[in-house]
PDB file of N, CA and C in Angstrom:
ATOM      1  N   UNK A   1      25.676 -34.526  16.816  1.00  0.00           N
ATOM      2  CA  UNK A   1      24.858 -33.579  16.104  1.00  0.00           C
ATOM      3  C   UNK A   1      25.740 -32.396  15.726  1.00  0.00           C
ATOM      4  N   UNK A   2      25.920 -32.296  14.135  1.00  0.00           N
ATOM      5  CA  UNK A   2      26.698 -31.094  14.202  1.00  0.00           C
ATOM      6  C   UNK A   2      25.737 -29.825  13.607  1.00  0.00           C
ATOM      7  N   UNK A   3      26.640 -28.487  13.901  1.00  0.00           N
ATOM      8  CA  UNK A   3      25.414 -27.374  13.764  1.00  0.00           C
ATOM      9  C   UNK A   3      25.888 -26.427  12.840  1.00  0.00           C
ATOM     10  N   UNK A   4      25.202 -26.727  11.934  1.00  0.00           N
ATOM     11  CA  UNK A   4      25.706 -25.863  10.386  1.00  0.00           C
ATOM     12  C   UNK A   4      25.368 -24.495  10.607  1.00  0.00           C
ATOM     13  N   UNK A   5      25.928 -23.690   9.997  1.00  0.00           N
ATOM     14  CA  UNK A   5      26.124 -22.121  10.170  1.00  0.00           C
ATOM     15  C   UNK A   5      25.571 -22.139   8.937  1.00  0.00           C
ATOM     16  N   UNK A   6      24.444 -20.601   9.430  1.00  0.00           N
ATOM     17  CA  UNK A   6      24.092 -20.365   7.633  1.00  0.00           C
ATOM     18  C   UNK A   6      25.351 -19.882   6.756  1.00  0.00           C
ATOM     19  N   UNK A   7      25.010 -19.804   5.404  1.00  0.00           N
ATOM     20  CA  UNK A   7      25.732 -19.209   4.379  1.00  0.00           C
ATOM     21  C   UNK A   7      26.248 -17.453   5.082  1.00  0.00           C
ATOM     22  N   UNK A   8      27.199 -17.432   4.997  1.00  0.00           N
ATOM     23  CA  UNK A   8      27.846 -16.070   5.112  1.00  0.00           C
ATOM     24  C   UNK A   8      27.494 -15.092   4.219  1.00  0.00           C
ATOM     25  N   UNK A   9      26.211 -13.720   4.327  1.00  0.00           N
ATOM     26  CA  UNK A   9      26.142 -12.919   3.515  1.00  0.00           C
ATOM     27  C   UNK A   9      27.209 -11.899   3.260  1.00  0.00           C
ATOM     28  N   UNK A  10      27.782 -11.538   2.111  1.00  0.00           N
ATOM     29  CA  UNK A  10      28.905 -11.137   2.344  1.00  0.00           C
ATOM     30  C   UNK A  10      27.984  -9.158   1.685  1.00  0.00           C
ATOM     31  N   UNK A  11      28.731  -8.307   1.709  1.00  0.00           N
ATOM     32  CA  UNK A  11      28.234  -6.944   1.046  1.00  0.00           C
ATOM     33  C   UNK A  11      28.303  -7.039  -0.742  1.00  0.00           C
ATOM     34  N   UNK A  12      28.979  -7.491  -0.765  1.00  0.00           N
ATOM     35  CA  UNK A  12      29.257  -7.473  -2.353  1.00  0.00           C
ATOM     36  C   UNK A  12      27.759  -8.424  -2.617  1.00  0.00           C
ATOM     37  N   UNK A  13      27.272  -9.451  -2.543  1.00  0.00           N
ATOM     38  CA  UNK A  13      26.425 -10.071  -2.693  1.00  0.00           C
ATOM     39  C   UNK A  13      24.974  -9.148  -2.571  1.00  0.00           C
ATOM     40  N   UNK A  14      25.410  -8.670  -2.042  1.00  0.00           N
ATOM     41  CA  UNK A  14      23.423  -7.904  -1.175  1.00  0.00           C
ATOM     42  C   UNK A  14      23.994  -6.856  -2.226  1.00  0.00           C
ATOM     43  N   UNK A  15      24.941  -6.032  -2.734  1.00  0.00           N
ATOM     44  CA  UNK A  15      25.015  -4.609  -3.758  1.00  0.00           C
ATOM     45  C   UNK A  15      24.387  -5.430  -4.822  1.00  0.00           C
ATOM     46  N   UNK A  16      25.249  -6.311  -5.583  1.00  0.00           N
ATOM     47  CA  UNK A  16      25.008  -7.264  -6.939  1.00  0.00           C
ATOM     48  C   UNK A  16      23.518  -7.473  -7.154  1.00  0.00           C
ATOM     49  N   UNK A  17      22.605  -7.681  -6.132  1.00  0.00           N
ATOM     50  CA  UNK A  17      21.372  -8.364  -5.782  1.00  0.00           C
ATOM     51  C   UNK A  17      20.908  -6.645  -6.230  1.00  0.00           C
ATOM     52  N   UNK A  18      21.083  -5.699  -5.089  1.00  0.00           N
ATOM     53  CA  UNK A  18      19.748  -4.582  -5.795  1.00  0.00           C
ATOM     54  C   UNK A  18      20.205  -4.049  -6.889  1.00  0.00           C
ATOM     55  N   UNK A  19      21.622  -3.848  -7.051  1.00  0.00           N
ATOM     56  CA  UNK A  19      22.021  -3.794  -8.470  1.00  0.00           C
ATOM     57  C   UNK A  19      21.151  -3.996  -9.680  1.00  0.00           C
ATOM     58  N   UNK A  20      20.935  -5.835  -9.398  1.00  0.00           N
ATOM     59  CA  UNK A  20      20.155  -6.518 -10.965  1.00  0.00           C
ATOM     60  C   UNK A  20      18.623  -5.690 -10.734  1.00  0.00           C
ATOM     61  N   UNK A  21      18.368  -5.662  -9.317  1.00  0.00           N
ATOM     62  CA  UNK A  21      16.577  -5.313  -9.075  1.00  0.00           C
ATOM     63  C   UNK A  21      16.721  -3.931 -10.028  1.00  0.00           C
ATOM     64  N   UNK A  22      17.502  -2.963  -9.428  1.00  0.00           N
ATOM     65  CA  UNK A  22      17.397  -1.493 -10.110  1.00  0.00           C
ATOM     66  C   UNK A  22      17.560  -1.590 -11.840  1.00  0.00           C
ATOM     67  N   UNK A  23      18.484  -2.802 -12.218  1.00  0.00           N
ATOM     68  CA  UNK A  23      17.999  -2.956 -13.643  1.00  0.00           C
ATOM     69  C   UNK A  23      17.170  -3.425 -14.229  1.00  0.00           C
ATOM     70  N   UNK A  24      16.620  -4.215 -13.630  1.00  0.00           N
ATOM     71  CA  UNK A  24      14.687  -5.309 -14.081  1.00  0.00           C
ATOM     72  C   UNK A  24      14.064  -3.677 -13.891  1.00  0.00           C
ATOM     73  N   UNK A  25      13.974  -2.734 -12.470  1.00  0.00           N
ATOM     74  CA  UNK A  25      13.598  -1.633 -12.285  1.00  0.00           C
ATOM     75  C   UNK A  25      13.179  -0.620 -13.348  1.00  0.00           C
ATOM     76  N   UNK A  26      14.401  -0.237 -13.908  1.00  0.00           N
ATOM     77  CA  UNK A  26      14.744   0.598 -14.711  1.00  0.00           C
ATOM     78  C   UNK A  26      14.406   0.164 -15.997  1.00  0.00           C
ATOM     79  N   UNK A  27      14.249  -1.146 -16.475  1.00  0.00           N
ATOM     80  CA  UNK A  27      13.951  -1.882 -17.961  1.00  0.00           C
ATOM     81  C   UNK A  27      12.244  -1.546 -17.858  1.00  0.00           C
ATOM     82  N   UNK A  28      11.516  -2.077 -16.774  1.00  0.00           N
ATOM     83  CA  UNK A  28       9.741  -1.888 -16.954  1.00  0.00           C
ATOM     84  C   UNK A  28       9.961  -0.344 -17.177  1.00  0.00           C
ATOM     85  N   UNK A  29      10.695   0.613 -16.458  1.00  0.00           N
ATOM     86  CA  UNK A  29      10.326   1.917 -16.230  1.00  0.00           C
ATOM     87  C   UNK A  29      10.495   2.468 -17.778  1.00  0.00           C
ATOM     88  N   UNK A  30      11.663   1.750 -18.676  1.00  0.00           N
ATOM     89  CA  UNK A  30      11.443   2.123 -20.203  1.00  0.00           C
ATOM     90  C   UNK A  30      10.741   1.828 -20.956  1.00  0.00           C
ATOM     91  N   UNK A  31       9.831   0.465 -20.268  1.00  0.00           N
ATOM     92  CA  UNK A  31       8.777  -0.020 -21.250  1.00  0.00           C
ATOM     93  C   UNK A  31       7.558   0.391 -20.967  1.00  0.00           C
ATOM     94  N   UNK A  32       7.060   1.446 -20.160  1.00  0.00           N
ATOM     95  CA  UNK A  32       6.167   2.250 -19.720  1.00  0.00           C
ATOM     96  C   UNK A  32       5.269   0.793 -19.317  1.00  0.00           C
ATOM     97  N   UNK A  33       5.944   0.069 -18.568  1.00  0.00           N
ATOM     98  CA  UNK A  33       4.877  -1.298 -17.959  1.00  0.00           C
ATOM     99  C   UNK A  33       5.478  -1.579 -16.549  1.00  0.00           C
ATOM    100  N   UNK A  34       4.028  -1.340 -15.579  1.00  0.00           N
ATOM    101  CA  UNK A  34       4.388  -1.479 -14.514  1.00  0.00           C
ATOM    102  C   UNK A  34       3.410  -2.850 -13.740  1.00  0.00           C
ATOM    103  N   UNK A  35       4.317  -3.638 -13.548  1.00  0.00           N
ATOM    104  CA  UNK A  35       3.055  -5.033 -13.460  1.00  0.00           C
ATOM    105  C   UNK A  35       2.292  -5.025 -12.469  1.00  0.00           C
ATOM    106  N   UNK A  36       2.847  -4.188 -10.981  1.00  0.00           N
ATOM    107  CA  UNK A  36       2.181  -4.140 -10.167  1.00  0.00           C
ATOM    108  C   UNK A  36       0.714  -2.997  -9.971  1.00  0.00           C
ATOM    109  N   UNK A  37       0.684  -2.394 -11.045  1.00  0.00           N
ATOM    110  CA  UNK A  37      -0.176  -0.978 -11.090  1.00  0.00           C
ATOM    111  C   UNK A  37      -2.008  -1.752 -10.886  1.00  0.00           C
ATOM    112  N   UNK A  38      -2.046  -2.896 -11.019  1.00  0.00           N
ATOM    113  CA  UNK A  38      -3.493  -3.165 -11.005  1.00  0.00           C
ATOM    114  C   UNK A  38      -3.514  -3.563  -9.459  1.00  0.00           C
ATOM    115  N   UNK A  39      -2.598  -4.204  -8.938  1.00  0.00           N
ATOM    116  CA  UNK A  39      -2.815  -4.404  -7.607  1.00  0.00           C
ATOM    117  C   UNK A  39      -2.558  -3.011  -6.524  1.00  0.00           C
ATOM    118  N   UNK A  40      -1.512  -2.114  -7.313  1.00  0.00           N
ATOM    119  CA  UNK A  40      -1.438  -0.875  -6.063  1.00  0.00           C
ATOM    120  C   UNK A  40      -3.139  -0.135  -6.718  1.00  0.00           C
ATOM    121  N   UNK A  41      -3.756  -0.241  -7.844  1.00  0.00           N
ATOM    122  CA  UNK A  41      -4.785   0.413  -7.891  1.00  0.00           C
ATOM    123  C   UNK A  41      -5.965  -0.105  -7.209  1.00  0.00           C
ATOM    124  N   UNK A  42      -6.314  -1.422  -6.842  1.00  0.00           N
ATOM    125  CA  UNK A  42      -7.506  -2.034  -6.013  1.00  0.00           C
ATOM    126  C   UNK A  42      -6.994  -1.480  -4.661  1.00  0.00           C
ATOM    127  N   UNK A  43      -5.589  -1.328  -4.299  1.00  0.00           N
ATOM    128  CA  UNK A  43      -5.551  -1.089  -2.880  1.00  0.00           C
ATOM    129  C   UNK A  43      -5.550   0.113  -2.395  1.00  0.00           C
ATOM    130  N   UNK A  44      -5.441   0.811  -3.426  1.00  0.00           N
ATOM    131  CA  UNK A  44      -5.990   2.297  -3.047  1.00  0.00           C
ATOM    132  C   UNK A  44      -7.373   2.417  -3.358  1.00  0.00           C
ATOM    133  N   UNK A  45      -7.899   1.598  -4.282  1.00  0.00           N
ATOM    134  CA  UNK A  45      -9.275   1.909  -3.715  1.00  0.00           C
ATOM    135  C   UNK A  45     -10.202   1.233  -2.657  1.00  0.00           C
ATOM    136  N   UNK A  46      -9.559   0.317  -2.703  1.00  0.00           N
ATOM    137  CA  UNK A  46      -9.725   0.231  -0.907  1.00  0.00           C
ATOM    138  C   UNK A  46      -9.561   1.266   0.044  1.00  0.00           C
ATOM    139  N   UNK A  47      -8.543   1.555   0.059  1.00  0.00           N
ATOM    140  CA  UNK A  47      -8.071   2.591   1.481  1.00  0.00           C
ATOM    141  C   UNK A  47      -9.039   3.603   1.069  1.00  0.00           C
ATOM    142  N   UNK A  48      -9.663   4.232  -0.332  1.00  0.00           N
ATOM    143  CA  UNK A  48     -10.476   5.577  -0.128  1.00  0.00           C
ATOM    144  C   UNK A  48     -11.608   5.155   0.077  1.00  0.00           C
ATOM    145  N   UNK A  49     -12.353   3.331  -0.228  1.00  0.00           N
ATOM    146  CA  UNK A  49     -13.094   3.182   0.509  1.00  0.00           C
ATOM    147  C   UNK A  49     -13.508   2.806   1.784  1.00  0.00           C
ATOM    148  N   UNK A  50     -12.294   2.905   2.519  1.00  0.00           N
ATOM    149  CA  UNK A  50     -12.597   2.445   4.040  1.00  0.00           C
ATOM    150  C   UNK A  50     -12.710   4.228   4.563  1.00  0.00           C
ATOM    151  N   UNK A  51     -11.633   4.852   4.163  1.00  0.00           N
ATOM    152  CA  UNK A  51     -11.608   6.087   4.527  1.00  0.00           C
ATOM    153  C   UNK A  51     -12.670   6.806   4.281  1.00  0.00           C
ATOM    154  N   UNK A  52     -13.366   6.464   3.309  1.00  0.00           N
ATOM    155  CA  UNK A  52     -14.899   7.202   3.213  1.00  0.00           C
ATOM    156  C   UNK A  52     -16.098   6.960   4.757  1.00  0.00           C
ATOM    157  N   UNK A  53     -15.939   5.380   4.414  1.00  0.00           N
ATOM    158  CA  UNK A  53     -16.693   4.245   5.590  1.00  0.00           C
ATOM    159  C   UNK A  53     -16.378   5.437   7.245  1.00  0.00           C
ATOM    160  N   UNK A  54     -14.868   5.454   7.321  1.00  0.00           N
ATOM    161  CA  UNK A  54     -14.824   6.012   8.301  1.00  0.00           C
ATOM    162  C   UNK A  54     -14.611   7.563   9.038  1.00  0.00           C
ATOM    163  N   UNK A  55     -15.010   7.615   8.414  1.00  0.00           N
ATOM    164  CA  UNK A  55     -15.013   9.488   8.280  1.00  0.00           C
ATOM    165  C   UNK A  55     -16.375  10.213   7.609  1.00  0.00           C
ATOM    166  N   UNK A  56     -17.702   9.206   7.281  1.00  0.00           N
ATOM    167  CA  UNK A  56     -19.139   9.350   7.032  1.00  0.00           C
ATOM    168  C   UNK A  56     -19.050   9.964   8.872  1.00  0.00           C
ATOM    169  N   UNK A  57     -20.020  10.874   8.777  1.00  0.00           N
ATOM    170  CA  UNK A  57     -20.589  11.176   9.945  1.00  0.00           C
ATOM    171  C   UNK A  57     -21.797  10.782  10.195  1.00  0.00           C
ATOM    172  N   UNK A  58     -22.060  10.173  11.363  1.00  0.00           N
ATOM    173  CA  UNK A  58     -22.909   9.212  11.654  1.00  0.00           C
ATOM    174  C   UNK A  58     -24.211  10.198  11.764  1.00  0.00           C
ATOM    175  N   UNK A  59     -25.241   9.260  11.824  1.00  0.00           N
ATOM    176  CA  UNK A  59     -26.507  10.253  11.901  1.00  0.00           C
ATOM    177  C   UNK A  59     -26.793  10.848  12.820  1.00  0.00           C
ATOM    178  N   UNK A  60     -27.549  12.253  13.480  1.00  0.00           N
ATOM    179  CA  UNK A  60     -28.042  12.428  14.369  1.00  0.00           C
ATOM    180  C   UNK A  60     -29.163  11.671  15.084  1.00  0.00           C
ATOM    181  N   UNK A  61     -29.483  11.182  16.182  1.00  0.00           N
ATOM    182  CA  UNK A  61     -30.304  10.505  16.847  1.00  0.00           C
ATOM    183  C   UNK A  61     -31.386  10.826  17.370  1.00  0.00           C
ATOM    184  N   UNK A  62     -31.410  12.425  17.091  1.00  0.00           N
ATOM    185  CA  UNK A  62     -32.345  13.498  18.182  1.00  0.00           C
ATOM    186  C   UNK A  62     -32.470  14.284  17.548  1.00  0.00           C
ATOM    187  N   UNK A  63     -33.320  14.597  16.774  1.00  0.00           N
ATOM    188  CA  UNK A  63     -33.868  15.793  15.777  1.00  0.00           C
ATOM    189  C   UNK A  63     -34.026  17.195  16.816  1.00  0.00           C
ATOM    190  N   UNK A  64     -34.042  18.049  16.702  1.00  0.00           N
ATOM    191  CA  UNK A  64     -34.367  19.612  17.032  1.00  0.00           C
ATOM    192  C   UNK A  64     -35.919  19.753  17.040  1.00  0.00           C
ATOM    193  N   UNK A  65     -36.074  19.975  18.275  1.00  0.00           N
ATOM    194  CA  UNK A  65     -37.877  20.521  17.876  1.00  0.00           C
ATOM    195  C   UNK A  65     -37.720  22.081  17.869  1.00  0.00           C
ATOM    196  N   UNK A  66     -38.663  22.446  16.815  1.00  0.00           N
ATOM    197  CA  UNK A  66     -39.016  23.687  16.677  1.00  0.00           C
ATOM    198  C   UNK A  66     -40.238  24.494  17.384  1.00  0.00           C
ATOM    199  N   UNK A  67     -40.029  25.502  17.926  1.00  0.00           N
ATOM    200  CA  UNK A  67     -41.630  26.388  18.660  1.00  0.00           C
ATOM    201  C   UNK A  67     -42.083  26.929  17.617  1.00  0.00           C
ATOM    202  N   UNK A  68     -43.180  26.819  17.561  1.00  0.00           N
ATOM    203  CA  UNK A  68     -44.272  27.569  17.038  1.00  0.00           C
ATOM    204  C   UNK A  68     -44.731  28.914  17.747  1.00  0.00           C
ATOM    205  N   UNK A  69     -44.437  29.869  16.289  1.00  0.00           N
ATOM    206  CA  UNK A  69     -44.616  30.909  16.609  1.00  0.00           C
ATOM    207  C   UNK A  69     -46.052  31.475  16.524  1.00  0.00           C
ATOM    208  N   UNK A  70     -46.975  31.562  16.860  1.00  0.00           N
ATOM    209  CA  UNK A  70     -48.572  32.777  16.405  1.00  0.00           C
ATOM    210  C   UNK A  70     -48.467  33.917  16.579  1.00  0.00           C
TER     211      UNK A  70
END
């Protein structure tokens, strides 16, 4: 049984790599198109609707009685 070693990441490889990302990056950012904007927008409205959910203050259980004054 022999035991293969992964591929050797070398630095030059991982720069080259965010390199191309920061240019795909930088190309949407000139085409005023951002593909992910419909999915970061449902998930923020999520989070302001959970954050609403949890930060409602719950009802009181025990009303205040009032005296009557004559």
């Amino acid at each position: 049984m022999t035991s293969e070693q992964p591929p050797c990441i070398e630095a030059a490889d991982v720069a080259g790599e965010a390199s191309r990302y920061l240019d795909v990056v930088e190309l949407f950012a000139s085409l005023d198109a951002d593909p992910h904007a419909s999915a970061r927008a449902r998930a923020a409205h999520a989070r302001h609707a959970e954050d609403r959910v949890t930060h409602t203050p719950q009802p009181r259980t025990r009303k205040a009685v009032h005296r009557w004054w004559s």
